[in-house]
C-alpha atoms as a PDB file:
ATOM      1  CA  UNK A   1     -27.219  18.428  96.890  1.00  0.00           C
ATOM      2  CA  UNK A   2     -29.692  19.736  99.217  1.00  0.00           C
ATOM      3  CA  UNK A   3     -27.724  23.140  99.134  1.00  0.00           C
ATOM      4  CA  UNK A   4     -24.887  24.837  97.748  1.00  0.00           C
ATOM      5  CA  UNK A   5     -22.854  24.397 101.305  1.00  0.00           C
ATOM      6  CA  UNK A   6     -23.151  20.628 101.223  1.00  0.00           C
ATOM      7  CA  UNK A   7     -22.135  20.608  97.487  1.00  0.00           C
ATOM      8  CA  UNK A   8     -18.794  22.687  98.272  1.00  0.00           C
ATOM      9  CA  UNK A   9     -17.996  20.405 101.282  1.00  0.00           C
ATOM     10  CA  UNK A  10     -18.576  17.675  99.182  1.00  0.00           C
ATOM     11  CA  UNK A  11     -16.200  18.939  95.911  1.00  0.00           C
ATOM     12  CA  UNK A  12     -13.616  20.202  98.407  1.00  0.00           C
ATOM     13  CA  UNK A  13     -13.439  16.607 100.061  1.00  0.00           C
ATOM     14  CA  UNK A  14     -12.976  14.609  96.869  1.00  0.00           C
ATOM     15  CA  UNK A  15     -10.589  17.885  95.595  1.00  0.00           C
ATOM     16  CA  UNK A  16      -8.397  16.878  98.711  1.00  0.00           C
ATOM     17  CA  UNK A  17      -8.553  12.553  98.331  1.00  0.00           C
ATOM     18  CA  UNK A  18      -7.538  13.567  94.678  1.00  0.00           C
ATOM     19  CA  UNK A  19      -4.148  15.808  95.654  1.00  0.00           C
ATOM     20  CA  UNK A  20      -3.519  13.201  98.166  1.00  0.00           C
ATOM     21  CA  UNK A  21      -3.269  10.538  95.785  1.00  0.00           C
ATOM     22  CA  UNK A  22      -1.009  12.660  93.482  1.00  0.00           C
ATOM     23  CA  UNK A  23      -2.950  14.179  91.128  1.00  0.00           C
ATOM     24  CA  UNK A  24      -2.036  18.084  90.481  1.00  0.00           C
ATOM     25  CA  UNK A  25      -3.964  20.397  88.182  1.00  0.00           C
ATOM     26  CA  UNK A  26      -4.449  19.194  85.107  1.00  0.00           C
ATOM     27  CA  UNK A  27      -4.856  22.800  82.964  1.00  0.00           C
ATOM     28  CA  UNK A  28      -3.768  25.821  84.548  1.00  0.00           C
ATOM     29  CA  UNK A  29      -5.780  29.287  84.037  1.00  0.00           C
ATOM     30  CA  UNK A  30      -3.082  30.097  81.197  1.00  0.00           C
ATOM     31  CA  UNK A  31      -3.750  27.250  79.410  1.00  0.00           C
ATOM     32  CA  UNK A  32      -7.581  27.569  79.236  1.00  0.00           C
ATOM     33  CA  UNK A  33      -9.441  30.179  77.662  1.00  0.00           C
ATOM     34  CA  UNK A  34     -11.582  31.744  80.405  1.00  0.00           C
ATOM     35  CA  UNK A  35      -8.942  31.870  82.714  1.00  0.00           C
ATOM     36  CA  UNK A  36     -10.268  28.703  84.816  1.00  0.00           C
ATOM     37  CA  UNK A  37      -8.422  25.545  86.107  1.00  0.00           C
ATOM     38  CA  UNK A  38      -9.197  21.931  85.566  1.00  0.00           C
ATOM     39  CA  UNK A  39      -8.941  20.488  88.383  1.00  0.00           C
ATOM     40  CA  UNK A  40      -7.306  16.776  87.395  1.00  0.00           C
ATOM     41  CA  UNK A  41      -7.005  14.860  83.961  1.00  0.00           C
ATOM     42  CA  UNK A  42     -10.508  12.627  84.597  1.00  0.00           C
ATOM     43  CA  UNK A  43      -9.028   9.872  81.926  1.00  0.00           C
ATOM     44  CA  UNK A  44      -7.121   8.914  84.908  1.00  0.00           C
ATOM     45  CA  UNK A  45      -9.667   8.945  88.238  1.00  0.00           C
ATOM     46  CA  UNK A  46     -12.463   6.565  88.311  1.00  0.00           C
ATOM     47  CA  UNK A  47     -15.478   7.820  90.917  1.00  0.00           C
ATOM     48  CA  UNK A  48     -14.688   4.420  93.184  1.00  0.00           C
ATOM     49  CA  UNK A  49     -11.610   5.714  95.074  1.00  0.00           C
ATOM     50  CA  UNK A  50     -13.938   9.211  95.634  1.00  0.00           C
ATOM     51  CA  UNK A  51     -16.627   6.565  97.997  1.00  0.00           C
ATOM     52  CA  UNK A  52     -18.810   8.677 100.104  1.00  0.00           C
ATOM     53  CA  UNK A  53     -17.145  12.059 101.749  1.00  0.00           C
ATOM     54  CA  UNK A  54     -16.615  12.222 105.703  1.00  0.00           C
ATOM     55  CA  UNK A  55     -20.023  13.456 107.017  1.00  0.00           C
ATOM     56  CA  UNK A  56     -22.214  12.363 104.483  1.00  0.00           C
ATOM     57  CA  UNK A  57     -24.747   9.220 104.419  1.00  0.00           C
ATOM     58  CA  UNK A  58     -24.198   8.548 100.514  1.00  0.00           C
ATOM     59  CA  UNK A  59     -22.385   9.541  97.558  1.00  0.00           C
ATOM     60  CA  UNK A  60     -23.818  12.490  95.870  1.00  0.00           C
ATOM     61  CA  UNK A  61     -26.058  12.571  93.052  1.00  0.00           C
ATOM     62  CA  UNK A  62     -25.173  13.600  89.662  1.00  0.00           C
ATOM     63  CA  UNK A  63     -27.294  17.402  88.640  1.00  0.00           C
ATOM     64  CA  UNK A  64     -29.584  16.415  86.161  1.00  0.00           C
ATOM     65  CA  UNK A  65     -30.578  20.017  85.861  1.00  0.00           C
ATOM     66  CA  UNK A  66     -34.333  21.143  86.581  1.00  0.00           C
END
């Protein structure tokens, strides 16, 4: 992601298709142990349905790190 704007539009998009298709948090913050949430059960998504987010040219690339 070219910045960290374009990388929260992009996670909020998919966040949305995912609660639209039915899928609810998976872990709330009481279940986890820093107090996070996990945000669906990934055994169950696939990255197809996800396709490219509305506004951008292609699907993002995975971080590799630097």
């Amino acid at each position: 992601m070219p910045t960290g704007d374009d990388a929260l539009s992009v996670d909020q998009t998919i966040l949305r298709r995912l609660r639209a298709a039915g899928h609810g948090i998976f872990f709330t913050a009481d279940q986890t142990p820093n107090g996070w949430t996990e945000t669906f059960d990934a055994t169950r998504v696939t990255s197809a349905p996800c396709g490219t987010p509305s506004g951008h040219t292609k699907p993002p690339r995975p971080y590799l790190g630097p």
